[in-house]
Every structure is written in structure tokens, then in C-alpha cells.
Protein backbone atom coordinates (compact mmCIF):
# COMPACT_ATOMS: atom_id res chain seq x y z
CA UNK A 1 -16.62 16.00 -43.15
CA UNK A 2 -17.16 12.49 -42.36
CA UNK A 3 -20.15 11.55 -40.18
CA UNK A 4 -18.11 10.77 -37.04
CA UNK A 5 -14.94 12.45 -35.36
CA UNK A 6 -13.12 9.71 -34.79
CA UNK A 7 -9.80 11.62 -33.01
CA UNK A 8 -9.11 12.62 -29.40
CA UNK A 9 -9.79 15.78 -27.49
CA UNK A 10 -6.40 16.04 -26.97
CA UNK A 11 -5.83 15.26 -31.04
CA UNK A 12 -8.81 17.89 -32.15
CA UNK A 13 -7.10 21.09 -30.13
CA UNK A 14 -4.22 20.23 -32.05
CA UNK A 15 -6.04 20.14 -35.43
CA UNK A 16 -8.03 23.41 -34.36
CA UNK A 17 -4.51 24.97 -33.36
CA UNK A 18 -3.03 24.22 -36.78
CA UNK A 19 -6.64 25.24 -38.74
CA UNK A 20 -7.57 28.31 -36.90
CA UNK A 21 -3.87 29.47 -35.63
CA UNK A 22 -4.85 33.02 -34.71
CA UNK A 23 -8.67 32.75 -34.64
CA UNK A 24 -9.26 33.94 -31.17
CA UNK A 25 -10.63 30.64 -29.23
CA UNK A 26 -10.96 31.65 -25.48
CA UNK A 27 -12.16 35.24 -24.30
CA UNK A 28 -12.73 36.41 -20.95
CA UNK A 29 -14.00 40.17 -21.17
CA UNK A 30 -13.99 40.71 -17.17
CA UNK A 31 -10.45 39.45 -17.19
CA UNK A 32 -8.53 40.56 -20.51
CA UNK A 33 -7.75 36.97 -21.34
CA UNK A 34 -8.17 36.68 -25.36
CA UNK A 35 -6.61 33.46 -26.64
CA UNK A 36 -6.04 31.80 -30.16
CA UNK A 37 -6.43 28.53 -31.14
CA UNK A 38 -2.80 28.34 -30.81
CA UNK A 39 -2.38 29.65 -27.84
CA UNK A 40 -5.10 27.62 -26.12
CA UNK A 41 -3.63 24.35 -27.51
CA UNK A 42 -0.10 25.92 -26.18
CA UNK A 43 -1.63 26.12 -22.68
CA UNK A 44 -3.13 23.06 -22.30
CA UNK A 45 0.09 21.03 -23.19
CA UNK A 46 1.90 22.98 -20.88
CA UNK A 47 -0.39 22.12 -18.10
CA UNK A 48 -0.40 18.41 -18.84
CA UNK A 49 2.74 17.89 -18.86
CA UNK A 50 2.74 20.01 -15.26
CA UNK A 51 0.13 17.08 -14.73
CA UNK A 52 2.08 14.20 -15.72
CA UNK A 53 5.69 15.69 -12.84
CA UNK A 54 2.89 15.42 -10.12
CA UNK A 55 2.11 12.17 -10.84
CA UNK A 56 -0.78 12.14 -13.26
CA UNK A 57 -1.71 9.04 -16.10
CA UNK A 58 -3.56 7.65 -18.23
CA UNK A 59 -7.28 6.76 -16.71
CA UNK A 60 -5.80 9.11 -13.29
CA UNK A 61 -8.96 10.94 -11.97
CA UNK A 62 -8.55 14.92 -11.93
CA UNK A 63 -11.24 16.84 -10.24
CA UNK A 64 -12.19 20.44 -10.46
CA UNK A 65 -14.28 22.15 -7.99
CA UNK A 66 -14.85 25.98 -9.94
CA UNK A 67 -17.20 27.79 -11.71
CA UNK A 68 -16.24 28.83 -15.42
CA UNK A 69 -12.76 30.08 -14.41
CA UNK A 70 -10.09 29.13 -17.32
CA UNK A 71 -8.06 26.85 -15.74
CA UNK A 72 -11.10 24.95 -16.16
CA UNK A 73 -11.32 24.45 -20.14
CA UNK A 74 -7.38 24.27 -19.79
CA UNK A 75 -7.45 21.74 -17.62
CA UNK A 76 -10.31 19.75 -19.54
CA UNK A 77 -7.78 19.90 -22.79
CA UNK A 78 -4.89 18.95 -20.45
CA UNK A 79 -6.59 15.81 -19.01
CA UNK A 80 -7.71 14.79 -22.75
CA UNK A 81 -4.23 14.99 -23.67
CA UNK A 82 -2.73 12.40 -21.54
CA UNK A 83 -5.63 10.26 -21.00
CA UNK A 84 -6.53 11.68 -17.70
CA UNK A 85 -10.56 11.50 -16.30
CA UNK A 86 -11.71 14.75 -15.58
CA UNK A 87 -13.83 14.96 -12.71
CA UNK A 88 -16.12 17.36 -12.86
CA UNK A 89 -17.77 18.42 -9.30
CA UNK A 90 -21.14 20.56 -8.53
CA UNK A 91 -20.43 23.75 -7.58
CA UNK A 92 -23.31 23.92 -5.06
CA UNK A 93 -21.64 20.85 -3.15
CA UNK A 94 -21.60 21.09 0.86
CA UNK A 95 -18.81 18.84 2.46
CA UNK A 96 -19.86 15.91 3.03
CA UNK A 97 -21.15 15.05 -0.92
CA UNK A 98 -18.14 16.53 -2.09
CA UNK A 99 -16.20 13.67 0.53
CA UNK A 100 -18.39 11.39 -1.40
CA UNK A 101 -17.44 12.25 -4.61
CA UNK A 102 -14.07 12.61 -4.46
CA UNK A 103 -14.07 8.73 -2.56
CA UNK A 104 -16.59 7.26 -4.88
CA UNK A 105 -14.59 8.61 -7.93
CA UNK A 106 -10.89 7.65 -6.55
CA UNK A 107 -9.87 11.41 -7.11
CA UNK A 108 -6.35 11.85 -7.15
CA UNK A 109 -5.64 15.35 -8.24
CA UNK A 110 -8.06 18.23 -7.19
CA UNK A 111 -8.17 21.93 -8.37
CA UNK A 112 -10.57 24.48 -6.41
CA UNK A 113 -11.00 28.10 -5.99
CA UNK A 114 -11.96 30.26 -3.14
CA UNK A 115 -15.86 29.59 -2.62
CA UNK A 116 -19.18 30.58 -4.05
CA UNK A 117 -21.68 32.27 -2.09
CA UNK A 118 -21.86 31.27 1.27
CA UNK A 119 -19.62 28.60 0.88
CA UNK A 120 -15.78 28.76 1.82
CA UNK A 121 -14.44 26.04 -0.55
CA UNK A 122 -10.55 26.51 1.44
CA UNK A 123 -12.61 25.75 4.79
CA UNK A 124 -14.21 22.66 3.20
CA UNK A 125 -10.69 21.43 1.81
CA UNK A 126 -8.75 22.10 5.22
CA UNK A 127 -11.20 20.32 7.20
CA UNK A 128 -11.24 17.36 4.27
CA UNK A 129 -7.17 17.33 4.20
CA UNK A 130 -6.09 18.28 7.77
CA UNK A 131 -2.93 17.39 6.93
CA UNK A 132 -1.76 20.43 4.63
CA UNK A 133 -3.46 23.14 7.02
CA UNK A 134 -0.79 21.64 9.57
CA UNK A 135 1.69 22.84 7.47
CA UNK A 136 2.38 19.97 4.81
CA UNK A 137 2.08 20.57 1.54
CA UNK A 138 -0.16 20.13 -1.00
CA UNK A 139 1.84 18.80 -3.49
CA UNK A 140 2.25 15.02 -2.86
CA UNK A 141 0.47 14.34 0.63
CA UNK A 142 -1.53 11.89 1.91
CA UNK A 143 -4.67 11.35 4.25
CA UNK A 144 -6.88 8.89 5.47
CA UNK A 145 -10.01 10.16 4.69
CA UNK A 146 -8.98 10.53 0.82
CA UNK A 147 -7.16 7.26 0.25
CA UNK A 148 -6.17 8.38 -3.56
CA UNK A 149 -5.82 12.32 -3.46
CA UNK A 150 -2.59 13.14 -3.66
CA UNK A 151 -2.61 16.67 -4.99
CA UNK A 152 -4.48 20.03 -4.27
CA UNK A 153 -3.98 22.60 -6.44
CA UNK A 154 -5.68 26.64 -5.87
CA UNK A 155 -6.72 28.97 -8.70
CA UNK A 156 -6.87 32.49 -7.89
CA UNK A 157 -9.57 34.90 -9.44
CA UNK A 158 -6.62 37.10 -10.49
CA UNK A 159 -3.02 37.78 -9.67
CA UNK A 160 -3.79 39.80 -6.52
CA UNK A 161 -5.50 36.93 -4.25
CA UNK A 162 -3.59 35.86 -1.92
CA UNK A 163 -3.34 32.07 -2.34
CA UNK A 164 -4.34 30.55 1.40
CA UNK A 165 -1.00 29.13 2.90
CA UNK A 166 0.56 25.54 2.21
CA UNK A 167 -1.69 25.87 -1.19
CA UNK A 168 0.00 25.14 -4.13
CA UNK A 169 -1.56 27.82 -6.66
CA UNK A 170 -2.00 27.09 -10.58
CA UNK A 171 0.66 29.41 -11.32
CA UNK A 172 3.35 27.62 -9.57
CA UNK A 173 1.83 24.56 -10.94
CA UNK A 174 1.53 25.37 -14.33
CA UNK A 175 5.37 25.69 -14.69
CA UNK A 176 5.99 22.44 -13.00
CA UNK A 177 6.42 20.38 -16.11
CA UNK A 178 8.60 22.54 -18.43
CA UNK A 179 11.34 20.22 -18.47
CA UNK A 180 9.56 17.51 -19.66
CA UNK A 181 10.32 17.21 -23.20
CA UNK A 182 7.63 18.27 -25.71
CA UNK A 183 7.76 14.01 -27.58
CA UNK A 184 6.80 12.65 -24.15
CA UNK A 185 3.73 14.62 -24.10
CA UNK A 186 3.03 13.85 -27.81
CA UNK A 187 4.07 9.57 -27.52
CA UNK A 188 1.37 9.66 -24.64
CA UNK A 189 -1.31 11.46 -26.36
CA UNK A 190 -0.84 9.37 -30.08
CA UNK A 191 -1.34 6.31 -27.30
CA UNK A 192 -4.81 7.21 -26.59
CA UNK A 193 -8.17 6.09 -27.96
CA UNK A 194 -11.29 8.16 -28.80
CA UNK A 195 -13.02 5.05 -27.67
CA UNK A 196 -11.46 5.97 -23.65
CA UNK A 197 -13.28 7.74 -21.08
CA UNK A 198 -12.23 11.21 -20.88
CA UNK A 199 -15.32 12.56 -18.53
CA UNK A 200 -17.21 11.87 -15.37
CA UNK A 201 -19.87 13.91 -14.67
CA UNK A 202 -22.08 13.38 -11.37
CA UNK A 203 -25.72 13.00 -12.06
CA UNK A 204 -27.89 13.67 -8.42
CA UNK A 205 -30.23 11.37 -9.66
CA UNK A 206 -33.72 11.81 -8.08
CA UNK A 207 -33.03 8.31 -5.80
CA UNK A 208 -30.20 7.45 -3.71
CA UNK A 209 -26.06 8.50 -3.96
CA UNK A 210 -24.47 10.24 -7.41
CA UNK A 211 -23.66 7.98 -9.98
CA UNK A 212 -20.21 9.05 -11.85
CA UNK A 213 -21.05 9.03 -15.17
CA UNK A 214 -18.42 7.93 -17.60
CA UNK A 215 -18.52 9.84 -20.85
CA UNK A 216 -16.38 9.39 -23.66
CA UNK A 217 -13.62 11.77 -25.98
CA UNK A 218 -16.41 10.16 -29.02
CA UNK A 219 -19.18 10.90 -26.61
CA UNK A 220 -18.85 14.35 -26.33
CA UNK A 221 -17.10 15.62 -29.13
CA UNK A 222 -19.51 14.06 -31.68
CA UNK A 223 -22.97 15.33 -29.54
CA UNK A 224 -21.46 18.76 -29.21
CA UNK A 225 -20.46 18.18 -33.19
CA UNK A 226 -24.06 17.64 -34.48
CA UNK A 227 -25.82 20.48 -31.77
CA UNK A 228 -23.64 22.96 -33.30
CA UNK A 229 -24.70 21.90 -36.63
CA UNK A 230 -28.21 22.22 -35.45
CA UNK A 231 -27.56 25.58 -34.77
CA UNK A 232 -25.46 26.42 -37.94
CA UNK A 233 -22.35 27.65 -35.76
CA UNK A 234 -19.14 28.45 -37.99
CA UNK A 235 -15.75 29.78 -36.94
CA UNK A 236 -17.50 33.24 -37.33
CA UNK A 237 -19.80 32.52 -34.46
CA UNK A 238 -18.81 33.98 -30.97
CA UNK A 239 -20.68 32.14 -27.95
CA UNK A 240 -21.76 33.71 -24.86
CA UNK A 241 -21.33 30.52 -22.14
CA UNK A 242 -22.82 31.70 -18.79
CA UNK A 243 -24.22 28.01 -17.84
CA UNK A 244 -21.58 25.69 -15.76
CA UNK A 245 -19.03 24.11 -17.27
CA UNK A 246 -19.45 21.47 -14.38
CA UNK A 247 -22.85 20.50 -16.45
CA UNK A 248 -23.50 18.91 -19.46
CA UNK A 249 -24.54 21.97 -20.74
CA UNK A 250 -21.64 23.79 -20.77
CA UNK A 251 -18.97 21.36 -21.44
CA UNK A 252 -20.93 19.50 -24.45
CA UNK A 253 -23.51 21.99 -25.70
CA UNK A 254 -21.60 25.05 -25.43
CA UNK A 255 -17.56 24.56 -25.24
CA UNK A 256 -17.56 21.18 -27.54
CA UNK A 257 -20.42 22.96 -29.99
CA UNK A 258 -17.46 25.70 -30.31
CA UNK A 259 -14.42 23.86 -30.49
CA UNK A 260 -15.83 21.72 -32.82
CA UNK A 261 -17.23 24.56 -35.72
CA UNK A 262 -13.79 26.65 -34.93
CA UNK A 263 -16.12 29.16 -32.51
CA UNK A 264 -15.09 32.03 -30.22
CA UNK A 265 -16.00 31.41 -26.72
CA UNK A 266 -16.56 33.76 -24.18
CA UNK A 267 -17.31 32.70 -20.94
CA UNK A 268 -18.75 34.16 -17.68
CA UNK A 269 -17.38 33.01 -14.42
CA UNK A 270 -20.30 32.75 -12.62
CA UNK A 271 -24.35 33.79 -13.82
CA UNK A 272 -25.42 37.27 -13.60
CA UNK A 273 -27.79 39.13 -16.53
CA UNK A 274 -25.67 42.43 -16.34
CA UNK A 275 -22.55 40.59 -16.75
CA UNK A 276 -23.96 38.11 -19.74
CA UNK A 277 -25.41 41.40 -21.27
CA UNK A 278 -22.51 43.31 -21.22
CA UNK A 279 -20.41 40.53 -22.78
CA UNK A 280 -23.24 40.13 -25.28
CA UNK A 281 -23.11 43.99 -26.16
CA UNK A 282 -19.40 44.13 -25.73
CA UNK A 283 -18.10 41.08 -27.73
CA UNK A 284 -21.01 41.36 -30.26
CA UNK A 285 -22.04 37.70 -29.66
CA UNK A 286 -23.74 35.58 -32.11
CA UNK A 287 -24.69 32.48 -29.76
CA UNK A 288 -25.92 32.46 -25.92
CA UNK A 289 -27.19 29.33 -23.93
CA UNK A 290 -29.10 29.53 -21.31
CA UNK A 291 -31.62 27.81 -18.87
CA UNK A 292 -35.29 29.45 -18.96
CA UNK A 293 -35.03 30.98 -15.67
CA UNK A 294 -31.11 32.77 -17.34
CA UNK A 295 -33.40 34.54 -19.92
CA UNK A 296 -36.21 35.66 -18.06
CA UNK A 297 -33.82 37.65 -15.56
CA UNK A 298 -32.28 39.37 -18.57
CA UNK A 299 -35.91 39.80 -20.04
CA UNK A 300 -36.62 41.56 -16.93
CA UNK A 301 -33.70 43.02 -15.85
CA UNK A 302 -34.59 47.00 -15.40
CA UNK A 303 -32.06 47.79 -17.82
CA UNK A 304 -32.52 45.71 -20.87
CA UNK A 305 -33.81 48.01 -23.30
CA UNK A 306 -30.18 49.65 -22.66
CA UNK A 307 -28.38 47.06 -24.15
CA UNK A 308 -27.94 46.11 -27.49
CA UNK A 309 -29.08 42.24 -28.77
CA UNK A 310 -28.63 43.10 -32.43
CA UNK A 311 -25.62 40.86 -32.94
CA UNK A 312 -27.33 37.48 -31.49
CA UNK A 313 -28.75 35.02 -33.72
CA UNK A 314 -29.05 31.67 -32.29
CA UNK A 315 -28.30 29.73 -29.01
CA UNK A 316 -30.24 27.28 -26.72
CA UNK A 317 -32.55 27.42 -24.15
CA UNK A 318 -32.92 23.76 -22.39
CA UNK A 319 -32.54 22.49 -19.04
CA UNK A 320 -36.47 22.60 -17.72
CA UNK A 321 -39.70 22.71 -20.05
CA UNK A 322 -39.19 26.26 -21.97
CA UNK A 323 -42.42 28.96 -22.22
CA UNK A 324 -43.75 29.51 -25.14
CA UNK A 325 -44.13 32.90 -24.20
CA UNK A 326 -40.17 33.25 -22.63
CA UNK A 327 -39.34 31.86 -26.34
CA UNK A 328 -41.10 33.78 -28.39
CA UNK A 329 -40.15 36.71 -26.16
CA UNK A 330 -36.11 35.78 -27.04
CA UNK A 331 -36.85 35.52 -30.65
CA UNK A 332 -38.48 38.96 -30.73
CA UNK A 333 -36.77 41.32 -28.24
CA UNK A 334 -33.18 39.53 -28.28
CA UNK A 335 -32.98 38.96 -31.60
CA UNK A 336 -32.42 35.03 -31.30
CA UNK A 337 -34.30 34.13 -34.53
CA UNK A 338 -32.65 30.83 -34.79
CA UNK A 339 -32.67 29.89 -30.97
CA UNK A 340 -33.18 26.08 -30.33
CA UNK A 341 -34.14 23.73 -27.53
CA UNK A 342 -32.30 20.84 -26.88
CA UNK A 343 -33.66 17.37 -24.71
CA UNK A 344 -31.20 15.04 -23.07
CA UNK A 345 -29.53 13.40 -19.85
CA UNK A 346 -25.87 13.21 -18.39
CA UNK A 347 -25.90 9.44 -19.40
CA UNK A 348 -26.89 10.32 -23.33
CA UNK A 349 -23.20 12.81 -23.70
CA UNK A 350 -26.03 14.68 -23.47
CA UNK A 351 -28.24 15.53 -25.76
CA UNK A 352 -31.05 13.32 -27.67
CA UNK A 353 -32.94 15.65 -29.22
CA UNK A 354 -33.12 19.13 -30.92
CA UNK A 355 -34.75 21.73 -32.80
CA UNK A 356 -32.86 23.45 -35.81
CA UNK A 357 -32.32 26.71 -36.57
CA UNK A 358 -34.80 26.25 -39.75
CA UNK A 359 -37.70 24.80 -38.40
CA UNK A 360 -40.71 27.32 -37.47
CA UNK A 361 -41.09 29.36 -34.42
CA UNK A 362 -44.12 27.14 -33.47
CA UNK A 363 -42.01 23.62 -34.02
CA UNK A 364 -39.15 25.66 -32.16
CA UNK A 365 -41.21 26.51 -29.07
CA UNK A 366 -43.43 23.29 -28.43
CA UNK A 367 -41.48 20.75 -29.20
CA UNK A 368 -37.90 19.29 -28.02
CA UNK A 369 -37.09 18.73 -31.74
CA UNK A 370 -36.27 15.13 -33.26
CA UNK A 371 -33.72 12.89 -32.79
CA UNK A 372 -30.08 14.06 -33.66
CA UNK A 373 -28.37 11.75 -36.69
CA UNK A 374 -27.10 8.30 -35.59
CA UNK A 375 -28.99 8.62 -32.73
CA UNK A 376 -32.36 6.43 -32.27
CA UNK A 377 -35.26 7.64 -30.36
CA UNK A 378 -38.54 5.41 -29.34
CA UNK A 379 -40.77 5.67 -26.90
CA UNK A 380 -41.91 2.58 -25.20
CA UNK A 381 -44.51 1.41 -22.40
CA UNK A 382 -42.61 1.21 -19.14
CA UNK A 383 -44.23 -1.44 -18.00
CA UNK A 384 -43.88 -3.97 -21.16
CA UNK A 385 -41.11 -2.13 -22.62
CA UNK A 386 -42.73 -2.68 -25.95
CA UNK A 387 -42.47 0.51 -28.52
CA UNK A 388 -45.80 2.71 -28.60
CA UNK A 389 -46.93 4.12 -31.80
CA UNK A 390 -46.51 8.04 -32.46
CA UNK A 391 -48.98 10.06 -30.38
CA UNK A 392 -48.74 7.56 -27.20
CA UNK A 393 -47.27 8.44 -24.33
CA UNK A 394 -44.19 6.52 -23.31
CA UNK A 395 -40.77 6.54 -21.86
CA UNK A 396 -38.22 8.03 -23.98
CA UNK A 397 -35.01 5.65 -24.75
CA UNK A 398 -32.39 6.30 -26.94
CA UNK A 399 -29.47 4.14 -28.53
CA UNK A 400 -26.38 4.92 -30.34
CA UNK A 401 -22.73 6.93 -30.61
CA UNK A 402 -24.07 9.26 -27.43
CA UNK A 403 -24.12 6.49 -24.62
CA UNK A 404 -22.19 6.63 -22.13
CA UNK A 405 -19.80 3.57 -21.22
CA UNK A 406 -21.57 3.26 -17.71
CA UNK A 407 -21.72 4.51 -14.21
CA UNK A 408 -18.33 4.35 -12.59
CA UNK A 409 -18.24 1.11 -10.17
CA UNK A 410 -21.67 0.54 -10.35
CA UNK A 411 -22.13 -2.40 -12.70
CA UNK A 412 -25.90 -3.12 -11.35
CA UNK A 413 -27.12 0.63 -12.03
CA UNK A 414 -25.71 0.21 -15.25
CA UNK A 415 -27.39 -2.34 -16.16
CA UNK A 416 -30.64 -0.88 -15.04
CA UNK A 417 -30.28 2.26 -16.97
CA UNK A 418 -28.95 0.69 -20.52
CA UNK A 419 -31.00 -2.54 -21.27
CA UNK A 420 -29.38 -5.51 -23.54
CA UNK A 421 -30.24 -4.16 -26.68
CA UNK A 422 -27.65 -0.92 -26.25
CA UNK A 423 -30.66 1.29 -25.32
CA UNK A 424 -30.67 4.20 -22.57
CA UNK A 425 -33.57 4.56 -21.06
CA UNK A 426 -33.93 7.53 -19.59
CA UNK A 427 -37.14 7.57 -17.02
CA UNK A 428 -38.48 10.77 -18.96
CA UNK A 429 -42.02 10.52 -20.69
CA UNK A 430 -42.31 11.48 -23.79
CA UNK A 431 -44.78 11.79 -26.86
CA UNK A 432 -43.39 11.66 -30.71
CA UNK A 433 -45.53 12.98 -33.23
CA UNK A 434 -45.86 11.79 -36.74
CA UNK A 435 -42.95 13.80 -38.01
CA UNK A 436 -41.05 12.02 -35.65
């Protein structure tokens, strides 16, 4: 294929639908949802054109507030199709950053679920929106303390949860747009741009309030394009995806790794080892991603030897510095020969660098791997900004197809994280070695 993907989200799922009609996309194994291509494609026009009778447009900001339910991935191919920003939201969020976030990023549309852990997400909402909890609706309000929301939408775990009262639940939503006619849908979508923000992904930042990144249909689809290729992932592969879909690493280096190689996903809702084991077992997945910490609880989870691993071959482990030991340890006892690490940011769609599946286990587990193509890595000093030679410590900056288009209305932080030459830099240190 040609070095860049140069087509919409909303364009690809339609190419995917067509290529791999009944290759199953989309499998939940706790929930008995298996999906084609077809199907998935089917489901996400359906729910943007639900979108588009509620009020949605082009550049409208949709946020979603849930682990890896479903709705989620249909929502992210919804919002692609009609040129909507996705907004995705931490699901460790307490109140008042979630008030930020959904003011900073001029949220107009929200989807949530029930909670996680110990917090009540429908407690959070009715003391955010007063209004519906006094028996509006949630459908077409407004409130003072969320100038742009207009629409709160709930998404059950399954059909039996009650849906908490004036709530508006996906399933009445998702038939809302059935009389739009199928051409509208498809005028809108041949409107867009690869070149348009599709994304906008909060980065905490280790200084002062988020930043709303603002990532790209290019952005992602081309990073998640070349880590799959890193990893060798064909339409044969089937991906276990227990990091958050909120993250970089689940939207780009798992779900747009997939849809871009013709992959089987197969999601978990929320982390656990038992449940990411017995997918792994069940499913006979090729792929899992995980963060270090993910691994080791599966490593020594007092009934690992009971499960079988035979089926995985690759995936990534990234997110923190990864053990040598934990690696070696994956390779070995989980059968993930051909695991990589990846190195990135939020503001780099994400990832910068990578091992590949055919380096050695020693270049696999103590390096981050080198840059990905059309993507330039140096290292420079921080206080000249001048380039270091290999074998010098510096900070890491990158430039090319992966950057995002900036921080949403916040020109000056912009400006201080992408210099003007084009190039990120990314506040990391960083030592390259001769083989780059």
C-alpha cells in the first residue's frame, strides 16, 4: 500500500466493511457481542445519524465518560463519520476536573455509564446538570454551569440495568436517526478531510490544568498503521485490548493497529488478569497490550499455570520503563516471542518509537526501539536546543505525519511544546545509540 492513508475514519470502516464483510471485527466474550466488519460499519452509521437528529456537526464536541464498553468504539466511528470531535474523558475523573473538561473542551454531547469503583458517575452528572434530575430531560436541555452541553446520553452494562430516570439510554438513542436518509449521512462524510481533527485526548500534564489535545483522522490512523506493522498484525490476528480506550494506548495502539491490518478485537471492559486470561484462553488471541504492572498481575496471578498462552505471539508492553526481567518473563512463560515496546506522548498520535517483532530479545527489552518511518527523532540539549551526537543524553523531539494540530484554545502552550521548525518536543530524556 502506499506510505500514507490518506482517507477518513469514517471512509476506512467503510473500506474495511466492503474488504473484510464477515471477518468478525468487534468481540466481547463477557457479553456475546461478535460483530463483522459489516456489521460494525452498519452500527456506527446508524448511530451518527442518531447524532446528527440531536443536533450534532461537523467540528461538534462529543464526550464519553466509560471504560471499554462498545458504545465506545461505535461512537468513535460515528463521530469520524460526520466530522464530529470525540472527547475522550479519564475514567478516574472526580467532579470538579471532569466540570473542567467538559467547559474547557465546549462539550456538547456527553455519553456515561454507571460509575467505576467508588465513584457514582449518575451522582456526578445530576449534581453537574441539576436540571434533568428535576425532571427535564436529557435530550436537548440546558444549564448554566455547561454553557454548550446539550445532550446526556446513559449506556447500560446490559439490557437489565435500569437506566436512572430522565436519562436518555443508548438504546433509545441509537434509533433516533432512522429516518434520516442513508445520502445525508454519506454527502456529510465525502465532505470531510483526513487533514480535520477527529480526537481530543486530555493529557494531565505534570504542571498546571489538562491541555485538550487535538489529534487528527491522519494522526491516528497512520501511527496505529505503522505500530501494527511493527508488530506484523494481519486480518488473522485477534487482539486482546484490556488498556483504556480513553488513552492513547487503546484507541491508537490497539483499536487503530486492528482496524487498520483487518484485526479481530476483543476488548475487556474494565482490567482484571482472570478476565484478560480467560479471553486470551477463550478467543485464542494472538496480540495483548498491556502496561508492565497488567503483566506482572497475570505473571503472578495464583492461577496462571491454569491457563493456556499458547496462541499469543506478539503485543506491547509500554506505558512506564518495562523490566527486563517482566519481558523476558512474557516472552518465555506467555509465549509473546514477538512482544514489542513502544515510546511516545498524547501530543505525538502517540507513538515515536518502537521495537519490531524481528529484532533480538536483548534490543526488544532495553531499548524503546527506533524511530517509526516518516517520523524524525533527535535528541537535543535543552538548554541550547542544539542536536547532541548519539550516546549523549538529551531531550527527545520528534517531527513529522504524528503531530498533533495543537492544544485546544491554548495557542501559547502550543507554541511551547512544537517549536518553529515543526518539531515536538516532548520534555522526555533520551539517549540514541549508533544504530539509531
Amino acid at each position: 500500500m502506499a506510505d500514507f492513508i490518506n482517507m477518513t475514519l469514517g471512509d476506512w470502516m467503510d473500506k474495511q466493511a466492503r474488504d473484510y464483510h464477515d471477518h468478525e471485527a468487534l468481540v466481547y466474550v463477557d457479553r456475546g457481542i461478535r460483530l463483522t466488519y459489516k456489521q460494525l460499519n452498519d452500527v456506527a452509521r446508524r448511530a451518527a445519524k442518531s447524532l446528527l437528529r440531536i443536533g450534532v456537526k461537523k467540528d461538534t464536541k462529543v464526550a464519553i465518560w466509560a471504560t471499554n464498553y462498545p458504545e465506545w468504539l461505535y461512537l468513535l466511528f460515528a463521530t469520524a463519520k460526520i466530522g464530529a470531535i470525540l472527547v475522550t474523558v479519564n475514567t478516574n475523573y472526580k467532579i470538579f476536573e471532569l466540570e473542567y473538561l467538559l467547559r474547557q473542551s465546549d462539550s456538547h454531547t456527553m455519553m456515561f455509564i454507571n460509575g467505576l469503583k467508588t465513584t457514582n458517575y449518575v451522582e456526578i452528572i445530576n449534581e453537574l446538570v441539576p436540571e434533568i434530575a428535576e425532571g427535564g430531560t436529557s435530550i436537548g436541555f440546558k444549564t448554566e454551569r455547561l454553557p454548550y452541553m446539550r445532550n446526556i446520553v446513559y449506556l447500560q452494562h446490559d439490557e437489565g440495568e435500569p437506566v436512572p430516570e430522565n436519562f436518555t439510554s443508548w438504546n433509545e438513542f441509537i434509533s433516533m436517526g432512522d429516518d434520516i436518509p442513508d445520502s445525508v449521512l454519506d454527502e456529510l462524510q465525502a465532505s470531510l478531510d483526513c487533514h480535520d481533527v477527529i480526537n481530543m485526548q486530555y493529557t494531565s500534564g505534570t504542571t498546571g490544568f489538562p491541555k485538550g489535545v487535538m489529534l487528527t483522522h491522519y494522526n491516528i490512523i497512520n501511527n496505529g498503521f505503522y505500530i501494527g506493522e511493527n508488530m506484523k498484525i494481519t486480518s488473522i490476528d485477534r487482539m486482546c485490548i484490556p488498556v483504556p480506550f480513553f488513552h492513547c494506548f487503546g484507541l491508537v495502539l490497539a483499536v487503530m493497529a486492528a482496524i487498520t491490518h483487518g484485526a479481530t478485537m476483543l476488548p475487556v471492559d474494565y482490567y482484571s488478569p482472570t478476565a484478560v486470561m480467560n479471553v486470551i484462553e477463550k478467543e485464542r488471541c494472538t496480540s495483548l497490550h498491556g502496561v508492565p504492572t497488567m503483566y506482572i498481575f497475570i505473571l503472578e496471578h495464583k492461577d496462571f499455570e491454569k491457563y493456556d498462552f499458547s496462541s499469543l505471539r506478539t503485543g506491547i508492553m509500554s506505558g512506564t520503563t518495562c523490566p527486563i526481567k517482566l519481558m523476558q518473563q512474557a516472552i518465555e512463560l506467555m509465549n509473546m516471542r514477538e512482544i514489542t515496546i513502544c515510546y511516545g506522548l498524547t501530543e505525538g498520535s502517540p507513538v515515536l518509537t518502537q521495537t519490531t517483532a524481528d529484532e533480538s530479545i536483548e534490543r526488544r527489552v532495553t531499548t524503546i526501539g527506533r524511530a517509526l518511518p516518516h517520523i524524525q527523532v533527535k535528541c537535543v540539549d535543552p538548554e541550547t536546543g542544539i542536536e547532541v551526537p548519539d550516546g549523549v543524553i538529551g531531550e527527545i523531539c520528534c517531527k513529522g505525519y504524528n503531530i498533533m494540530k495543537g492544544y485546544y484554545k491554548m495557542e501559547e502552550a502550543t507554541r511551547n511544546a512544537i517549536d518553529e521548525n515543526g518539531w515536538l518536543h516532548t520534555g522526555d530524556l533520551g539517549v540514541r545509540d549508533s544504530d539509531g
